[in-house]
Protein backbone atom coordinates (compact mmCIF):
# COMPACT_ATOMS: atom_id res chain seq x y z
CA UNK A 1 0.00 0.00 0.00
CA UNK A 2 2.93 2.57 0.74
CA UNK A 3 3.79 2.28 -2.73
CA UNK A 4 0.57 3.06 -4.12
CA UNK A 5 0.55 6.01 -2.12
CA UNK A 6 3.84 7.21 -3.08
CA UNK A 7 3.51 6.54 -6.70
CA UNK A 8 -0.28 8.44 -6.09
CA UNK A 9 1.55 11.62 -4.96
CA UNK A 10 4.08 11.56 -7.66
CA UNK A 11 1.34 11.33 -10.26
CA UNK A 12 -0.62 14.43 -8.87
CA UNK A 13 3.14 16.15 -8.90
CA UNK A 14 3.83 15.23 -12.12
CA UNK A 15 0.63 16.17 -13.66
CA UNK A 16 0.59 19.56 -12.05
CA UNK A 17 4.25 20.24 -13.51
CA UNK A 18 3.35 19.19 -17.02
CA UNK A 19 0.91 21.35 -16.86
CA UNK A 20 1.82 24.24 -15.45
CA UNK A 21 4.71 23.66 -18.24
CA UNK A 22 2.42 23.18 -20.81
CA UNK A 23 0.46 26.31 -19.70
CA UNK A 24 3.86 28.82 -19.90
CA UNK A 25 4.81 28.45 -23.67
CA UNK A 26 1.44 29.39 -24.71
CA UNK A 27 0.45 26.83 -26.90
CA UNK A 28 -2.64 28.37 -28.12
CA UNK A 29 -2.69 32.82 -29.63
CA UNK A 30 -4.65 35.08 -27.94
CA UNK A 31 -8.67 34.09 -28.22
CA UNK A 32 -10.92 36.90 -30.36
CA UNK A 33 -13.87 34.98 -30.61
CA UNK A 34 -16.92 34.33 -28.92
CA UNK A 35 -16.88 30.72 -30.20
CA UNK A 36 -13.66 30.27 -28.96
CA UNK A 37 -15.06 30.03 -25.54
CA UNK A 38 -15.49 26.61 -25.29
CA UNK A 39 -13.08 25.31 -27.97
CA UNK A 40 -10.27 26.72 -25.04
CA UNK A 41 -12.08 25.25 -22.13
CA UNK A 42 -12.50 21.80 -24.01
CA UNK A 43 -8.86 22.39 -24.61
CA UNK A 44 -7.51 22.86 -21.14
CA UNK A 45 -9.64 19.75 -20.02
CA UNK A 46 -7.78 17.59 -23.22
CA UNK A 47 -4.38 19.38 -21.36
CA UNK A 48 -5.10 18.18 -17.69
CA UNK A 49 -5.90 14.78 -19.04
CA UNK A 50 -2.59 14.33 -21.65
CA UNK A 51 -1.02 15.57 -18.59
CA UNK A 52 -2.58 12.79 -16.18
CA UNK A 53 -2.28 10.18 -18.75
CA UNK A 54 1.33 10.52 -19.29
CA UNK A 55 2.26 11.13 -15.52
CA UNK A 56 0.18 7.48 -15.36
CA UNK A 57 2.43 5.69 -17.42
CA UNK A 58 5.72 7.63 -16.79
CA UNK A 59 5.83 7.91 -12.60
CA UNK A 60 5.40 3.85 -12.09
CA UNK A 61 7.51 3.12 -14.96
CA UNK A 62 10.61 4.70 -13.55
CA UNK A 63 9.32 4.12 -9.89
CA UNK A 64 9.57 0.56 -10.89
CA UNK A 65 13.19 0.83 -12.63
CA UNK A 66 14.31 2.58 -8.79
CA UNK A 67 12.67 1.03 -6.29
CA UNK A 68 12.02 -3.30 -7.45
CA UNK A 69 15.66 -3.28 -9.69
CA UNK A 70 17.47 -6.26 -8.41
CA UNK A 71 19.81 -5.35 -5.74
CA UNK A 72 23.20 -6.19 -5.72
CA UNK A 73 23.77 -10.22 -4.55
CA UNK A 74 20.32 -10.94 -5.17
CA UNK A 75 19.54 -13.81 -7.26
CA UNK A 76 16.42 -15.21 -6.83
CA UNK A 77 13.27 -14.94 -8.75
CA UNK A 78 11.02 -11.76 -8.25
CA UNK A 79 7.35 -12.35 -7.05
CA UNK A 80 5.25 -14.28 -8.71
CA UNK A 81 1.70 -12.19 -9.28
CA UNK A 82 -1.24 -13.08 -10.75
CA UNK A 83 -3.59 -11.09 -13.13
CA UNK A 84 -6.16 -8.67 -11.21
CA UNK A 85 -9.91 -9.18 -12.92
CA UNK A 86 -10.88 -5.66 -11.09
CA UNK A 87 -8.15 -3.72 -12.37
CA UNK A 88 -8.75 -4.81 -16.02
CA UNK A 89 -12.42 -4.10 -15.59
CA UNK A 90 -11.31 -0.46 -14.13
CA UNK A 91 -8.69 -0.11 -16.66
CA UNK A 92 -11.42 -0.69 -19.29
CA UNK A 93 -14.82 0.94 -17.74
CA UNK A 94 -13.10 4.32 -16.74
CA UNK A 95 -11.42 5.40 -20.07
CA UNK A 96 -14.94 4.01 -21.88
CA UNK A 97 -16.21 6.67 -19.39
CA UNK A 98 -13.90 9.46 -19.99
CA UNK A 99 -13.89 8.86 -23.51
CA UNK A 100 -17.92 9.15 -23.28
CA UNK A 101 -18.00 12.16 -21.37
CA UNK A 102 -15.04 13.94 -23.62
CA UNK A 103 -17.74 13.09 -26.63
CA UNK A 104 -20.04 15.16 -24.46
CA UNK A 105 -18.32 18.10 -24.01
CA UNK A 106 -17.15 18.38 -27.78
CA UNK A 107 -20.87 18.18 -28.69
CA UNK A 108 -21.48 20.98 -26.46
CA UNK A 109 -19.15 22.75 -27.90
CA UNK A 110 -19.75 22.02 -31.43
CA UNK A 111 -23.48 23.18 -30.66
CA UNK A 112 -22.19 26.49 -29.13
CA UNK A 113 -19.73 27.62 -32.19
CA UNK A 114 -22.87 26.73 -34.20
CA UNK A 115 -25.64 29.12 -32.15
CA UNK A 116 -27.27 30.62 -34.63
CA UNK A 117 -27.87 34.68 -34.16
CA UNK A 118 -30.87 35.65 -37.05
CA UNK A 119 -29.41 39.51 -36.82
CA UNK A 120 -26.10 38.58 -37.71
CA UNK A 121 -24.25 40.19 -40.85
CA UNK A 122 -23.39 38.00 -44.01
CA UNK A 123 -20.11 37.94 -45.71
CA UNK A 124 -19.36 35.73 -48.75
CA UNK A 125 -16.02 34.28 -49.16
CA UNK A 126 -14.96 33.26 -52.54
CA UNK A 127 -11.53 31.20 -52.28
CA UNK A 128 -9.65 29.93 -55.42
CA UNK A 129 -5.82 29.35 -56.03
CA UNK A 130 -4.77 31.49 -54.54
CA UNK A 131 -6.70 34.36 -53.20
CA UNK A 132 -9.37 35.25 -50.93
CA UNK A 133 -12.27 37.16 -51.62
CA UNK A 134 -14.56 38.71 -49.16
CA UNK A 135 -18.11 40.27 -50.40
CA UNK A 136 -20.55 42.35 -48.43
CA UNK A 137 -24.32 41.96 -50.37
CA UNK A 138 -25.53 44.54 -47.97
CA UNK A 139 -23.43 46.83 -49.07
CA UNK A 140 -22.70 45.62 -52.67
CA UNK A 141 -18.86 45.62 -52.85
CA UNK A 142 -15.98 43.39 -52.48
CA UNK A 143 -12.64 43.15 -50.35
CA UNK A 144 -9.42 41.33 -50.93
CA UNK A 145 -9.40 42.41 -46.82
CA UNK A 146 -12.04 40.55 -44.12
CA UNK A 147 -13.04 43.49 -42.18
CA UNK A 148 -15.75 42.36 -39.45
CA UNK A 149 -17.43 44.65 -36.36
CA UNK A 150 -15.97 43.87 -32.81
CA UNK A 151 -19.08 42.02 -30.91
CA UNK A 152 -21.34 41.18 -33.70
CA UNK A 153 -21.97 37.92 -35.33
CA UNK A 154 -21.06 37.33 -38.28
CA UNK A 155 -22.45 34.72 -41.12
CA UNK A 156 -19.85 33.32 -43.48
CA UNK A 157 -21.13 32.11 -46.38
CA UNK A 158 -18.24 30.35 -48.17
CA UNK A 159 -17.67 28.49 -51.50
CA UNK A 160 -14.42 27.54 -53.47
CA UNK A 161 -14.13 28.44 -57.35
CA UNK A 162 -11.27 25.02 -57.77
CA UNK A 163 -10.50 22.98 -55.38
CA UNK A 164 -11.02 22.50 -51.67
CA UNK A 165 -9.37 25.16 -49.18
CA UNK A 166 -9.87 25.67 -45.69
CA UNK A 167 -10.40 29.11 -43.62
CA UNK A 168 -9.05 29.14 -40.57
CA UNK A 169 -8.01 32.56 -38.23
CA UNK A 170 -6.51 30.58 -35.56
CA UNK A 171 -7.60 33.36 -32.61
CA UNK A 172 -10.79 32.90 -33.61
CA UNK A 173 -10.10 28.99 -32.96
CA UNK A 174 -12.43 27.78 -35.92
CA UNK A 175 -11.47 26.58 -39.10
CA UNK A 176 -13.83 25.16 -41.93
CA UNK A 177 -13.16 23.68 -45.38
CA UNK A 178 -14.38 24.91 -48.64
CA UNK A 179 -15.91 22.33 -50.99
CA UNK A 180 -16.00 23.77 -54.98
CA UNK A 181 -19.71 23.19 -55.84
CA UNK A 182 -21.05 24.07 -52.25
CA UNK A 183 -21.83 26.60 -50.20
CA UNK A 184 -20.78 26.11 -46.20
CA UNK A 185 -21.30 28.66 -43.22
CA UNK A 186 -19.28 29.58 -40.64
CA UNK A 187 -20.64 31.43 -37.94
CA UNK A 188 -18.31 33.97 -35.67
CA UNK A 189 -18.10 36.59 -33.47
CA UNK A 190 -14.95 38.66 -32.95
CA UNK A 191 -14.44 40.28 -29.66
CA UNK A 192 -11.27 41.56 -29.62
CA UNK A 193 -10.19 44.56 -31.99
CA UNK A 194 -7.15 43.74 -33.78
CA UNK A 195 -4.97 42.80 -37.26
CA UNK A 196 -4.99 38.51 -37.80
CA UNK A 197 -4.53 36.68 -41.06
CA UNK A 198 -6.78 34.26 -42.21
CA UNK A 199 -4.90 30.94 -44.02
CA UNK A 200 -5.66 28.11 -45.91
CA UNK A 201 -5.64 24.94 -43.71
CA UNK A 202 -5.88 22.76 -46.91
CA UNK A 203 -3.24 21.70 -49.28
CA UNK A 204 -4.53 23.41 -52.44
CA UNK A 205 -1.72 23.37 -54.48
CA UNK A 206 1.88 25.06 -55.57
CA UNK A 207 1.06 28.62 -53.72
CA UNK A 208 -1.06 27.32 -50.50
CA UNK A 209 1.51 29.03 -48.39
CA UNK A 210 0.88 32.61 -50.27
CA UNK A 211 -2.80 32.11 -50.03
CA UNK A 212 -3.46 34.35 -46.87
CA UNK A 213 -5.67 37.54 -46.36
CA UNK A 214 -6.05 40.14 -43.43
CA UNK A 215 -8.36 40.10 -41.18
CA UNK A 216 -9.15 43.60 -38.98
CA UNK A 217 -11.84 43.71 -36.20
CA UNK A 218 -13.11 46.84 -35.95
CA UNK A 219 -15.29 48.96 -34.09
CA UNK A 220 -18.99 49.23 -35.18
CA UNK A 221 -18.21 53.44 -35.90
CA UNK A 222 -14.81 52.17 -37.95
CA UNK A 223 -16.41 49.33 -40.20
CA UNK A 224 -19.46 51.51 -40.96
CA UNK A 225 -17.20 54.14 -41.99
CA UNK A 226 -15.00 51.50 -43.83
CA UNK A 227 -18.06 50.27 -45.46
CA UNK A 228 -18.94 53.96 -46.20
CA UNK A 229 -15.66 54.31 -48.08
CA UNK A 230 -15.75 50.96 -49.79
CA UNK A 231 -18.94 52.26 -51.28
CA UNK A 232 -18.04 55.62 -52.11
CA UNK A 233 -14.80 54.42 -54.12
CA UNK A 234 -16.84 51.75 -55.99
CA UNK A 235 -16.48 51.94 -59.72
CA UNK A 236 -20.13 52.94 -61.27
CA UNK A 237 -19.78 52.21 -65.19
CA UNK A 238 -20.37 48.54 -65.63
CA UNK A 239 -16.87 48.36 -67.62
CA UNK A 240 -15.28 49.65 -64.61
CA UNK A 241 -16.92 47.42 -62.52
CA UNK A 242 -16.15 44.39 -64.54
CA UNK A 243 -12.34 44.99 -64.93
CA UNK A 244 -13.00 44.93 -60.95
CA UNK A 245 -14.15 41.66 -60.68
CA UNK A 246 -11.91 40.15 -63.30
CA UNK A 247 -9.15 41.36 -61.02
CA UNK A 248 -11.28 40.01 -57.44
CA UNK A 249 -11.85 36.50 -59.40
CA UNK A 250 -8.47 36.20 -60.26
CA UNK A 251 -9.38 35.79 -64.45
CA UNK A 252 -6.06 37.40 -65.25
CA UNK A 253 -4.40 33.98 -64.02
CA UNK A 254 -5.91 32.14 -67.05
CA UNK A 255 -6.85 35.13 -69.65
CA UNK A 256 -4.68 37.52 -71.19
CA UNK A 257 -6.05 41.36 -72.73
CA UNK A 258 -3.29 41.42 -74.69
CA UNK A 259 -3.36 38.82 -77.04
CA UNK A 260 -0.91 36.68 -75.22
CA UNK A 261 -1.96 32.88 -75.44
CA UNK A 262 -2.40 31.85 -71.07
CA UNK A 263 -4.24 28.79 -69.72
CA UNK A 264 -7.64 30.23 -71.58
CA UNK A 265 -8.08 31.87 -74.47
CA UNK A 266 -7.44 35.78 -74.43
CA UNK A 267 -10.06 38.35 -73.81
CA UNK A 268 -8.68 41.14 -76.59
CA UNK A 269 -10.99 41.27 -80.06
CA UNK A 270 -12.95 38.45 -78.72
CA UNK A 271 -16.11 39.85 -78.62
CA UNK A 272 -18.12 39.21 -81.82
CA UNK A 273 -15.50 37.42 -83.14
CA UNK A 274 -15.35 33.90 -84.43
CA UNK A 275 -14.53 31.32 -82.21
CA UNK A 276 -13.85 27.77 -83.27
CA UNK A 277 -14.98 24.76 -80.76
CA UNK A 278 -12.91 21.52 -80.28
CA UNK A 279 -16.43 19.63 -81.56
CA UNK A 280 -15.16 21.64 -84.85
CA UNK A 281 -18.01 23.71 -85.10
CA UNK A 282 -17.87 27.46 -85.16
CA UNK A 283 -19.26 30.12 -82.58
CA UNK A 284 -19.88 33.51 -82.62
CA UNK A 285 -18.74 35.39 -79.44
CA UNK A 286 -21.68 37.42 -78.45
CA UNK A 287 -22.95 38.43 -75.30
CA UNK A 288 -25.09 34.99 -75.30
CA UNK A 289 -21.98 32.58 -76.23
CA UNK A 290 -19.79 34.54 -73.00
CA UNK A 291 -22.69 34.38 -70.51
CA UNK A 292 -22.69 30.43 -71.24
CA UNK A 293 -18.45 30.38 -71.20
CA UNK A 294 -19.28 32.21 -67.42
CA UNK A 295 -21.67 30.15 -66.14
CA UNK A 296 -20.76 26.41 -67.91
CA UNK A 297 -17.82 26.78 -69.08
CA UNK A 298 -17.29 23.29 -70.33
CA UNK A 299 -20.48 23.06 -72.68
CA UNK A 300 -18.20 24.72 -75.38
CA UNK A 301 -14.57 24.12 -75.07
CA UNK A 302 -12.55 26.33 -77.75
CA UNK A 303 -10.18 24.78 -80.14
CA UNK A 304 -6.32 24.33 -78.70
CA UNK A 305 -7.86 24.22 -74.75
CA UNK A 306 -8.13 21.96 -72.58
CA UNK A 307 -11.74 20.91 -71.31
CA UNK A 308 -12.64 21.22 -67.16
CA UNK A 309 -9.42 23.79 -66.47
CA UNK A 310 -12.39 26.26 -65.68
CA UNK A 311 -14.26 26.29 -62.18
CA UNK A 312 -17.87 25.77 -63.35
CA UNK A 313 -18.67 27.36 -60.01
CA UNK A 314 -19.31 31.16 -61.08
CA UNK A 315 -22.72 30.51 -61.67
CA UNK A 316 -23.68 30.45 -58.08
CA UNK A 317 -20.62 33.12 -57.30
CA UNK A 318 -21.72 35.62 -59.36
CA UNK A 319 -24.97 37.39 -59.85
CA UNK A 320 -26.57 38.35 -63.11
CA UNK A 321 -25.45 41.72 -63.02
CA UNK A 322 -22.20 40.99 -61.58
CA UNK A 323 -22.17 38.50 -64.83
CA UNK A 324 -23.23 41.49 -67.23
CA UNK A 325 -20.72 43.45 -65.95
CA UNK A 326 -18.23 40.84 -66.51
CA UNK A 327 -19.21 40.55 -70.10
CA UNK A 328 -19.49 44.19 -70.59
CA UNK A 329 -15.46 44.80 -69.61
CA UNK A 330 -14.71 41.74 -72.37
CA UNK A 331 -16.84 43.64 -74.78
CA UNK A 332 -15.04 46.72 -74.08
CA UNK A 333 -11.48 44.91 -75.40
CA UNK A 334 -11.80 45.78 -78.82
């Protein structure tokens, strides 16, 4: 029994000091988020029990190599023990338990980061190799910049252009991947003003690590006044606008204005001009013909491309005026 007790005090010890250890490099950033609430407290209960788990194993491991090592001149046999039915029972029934209750908690907390608030503000983010995009359909204007109200929730309303990518601010201690074809939510509520970066969690290809974005929490006064600018410097001519969202969407990547032959076929003098289809048929490229290359891009693949290089996802990214804006810049490239 003494040894019980002694290798019972040195576990409590030893899980205090891991963490308490733990605890001083600051494993996690500052939290900003509402949400994050519970995510940290799940988190310090996953701490205290890596720290109890491995103070479990360690403490009568080595307690073992000190106190039962064979002594000098002895040569007999150690005691024979036999195996303990109760103790594999406990050693079964209480992590079940644990496990059981951990489930719990993270359910909890799931449900929490997932409270819906019906007031709260929607932002769409468009995310494609390798760029964010953040738009604000209250206010009809887009941001290469997440700017977001301190104390507010917010409703993120996210879809990928390619292939999947992953947003993730790590003070705001959620992260959620983007599926191309789908539109997922992520709901947050920043409560501490600052600068953070928002990254792609997801592998997504040659650039992932360029593919970050600023993030500013604001006051209320300072992102109304933001939004106020945003507006104000808005292009008005549909031209204007369109160049705009070329550059937002990233369309420079695969089309040239200058004649210059890129993944897609260039944008300069194609406007009612001839086009000629892999299916060796011949197109004329009117407003109709570049709505359709917009919103299904693979129903008419031009000669010398290659077929599904194009996200066939602007259709649900785009509205129909954002569309007819679009088209109205390529008309303008004469």
């Amino acid at each position: 029994m003494k040894h019980f007790i002694i290798i019972a005090v040195l576990v409590i010890a030893s899980t205090l000091a891991i963490h308490t250890g733990l605890g001083s490099i600051g494993l996690l950033p500052r939290l900003a988020s509402a949400q994050g609430v519970s995510i940290d407290q799940l988190f310090g209960i996953y701490t205290w029990a890596i720290a109890f788990v491995f103070s479990l194993i360690i403490v009568p491991l080595f307690y073992s190599f000190v106190v039962f090592r064979r002594k000098k001149g002895e040569t007999g046999d150690g005691v024979y023990m036999e195996g303990s039915s109760k103790l594999e029972i406990a050693w079964t029934l209480l992590p079940l338990i644990a496990v059981l209750y951990l489930a719990y908690l993270g359910a909890q907390s799931l449900s929490e980061t997932r409270r819906v608030d019906p007031s709260a503000m929607v932002v769409k983010v468009i995310a494609e190799q390798w760029n964010w995009q953040f738009q604000y359909p209250d206010y009809l204007f887009a941001s290469k910049s997440l700017y977001l109200p301190v104390g507010q929730q917010v409703d993120l309303q996210m879809t990928s252009l390619d292939v999947t990518h992953s947003f993730f601010v790590p003070e705001f201690r959620l992260k959620q991947d983007i599926l191309p074809g789908r539109t997922v939510d992520l709901r947050v509520t920043p409560t501490l003003i600052g600068h953070y970066t928002v990254e792609c969690a997801q592998l997504c290809g040659k650039n992932h690590t360029t593919m970050v974005a600023d993030v500013y929490v604001v006051t209320n006064a300072d992102f109304q006044a933001w939004a106020k600018q945003q507006v104000a410097n808005a292009p008005k001519d549909p031209v204007l606008i369109g160049e705009q969202l070329a550059s937002l969407y990233g369309c420079s990547v695969c089309h040239s204005t200058d004649g210059s032959k890129k993944v897609g076929p260039t944008w300069l003098h194609l406007y009612q001009s001839s086009v000629a289809l892999s299916d060796g048929t011949r197109v004329t490229a009117d407003a109709k013909y570049l709505n359709n290359s917009i919103t299904d891009p693979n129903s008419q693949i031009v000669s010398g491309f290659s077929p599904n290089v194009m996200p066939a996802t602007f259709a649900q990214a785009l509205t129909l005026t954002q569309i007819q804006d679009l088209i109205a810049y390529i008309e303008s490239l004469k």
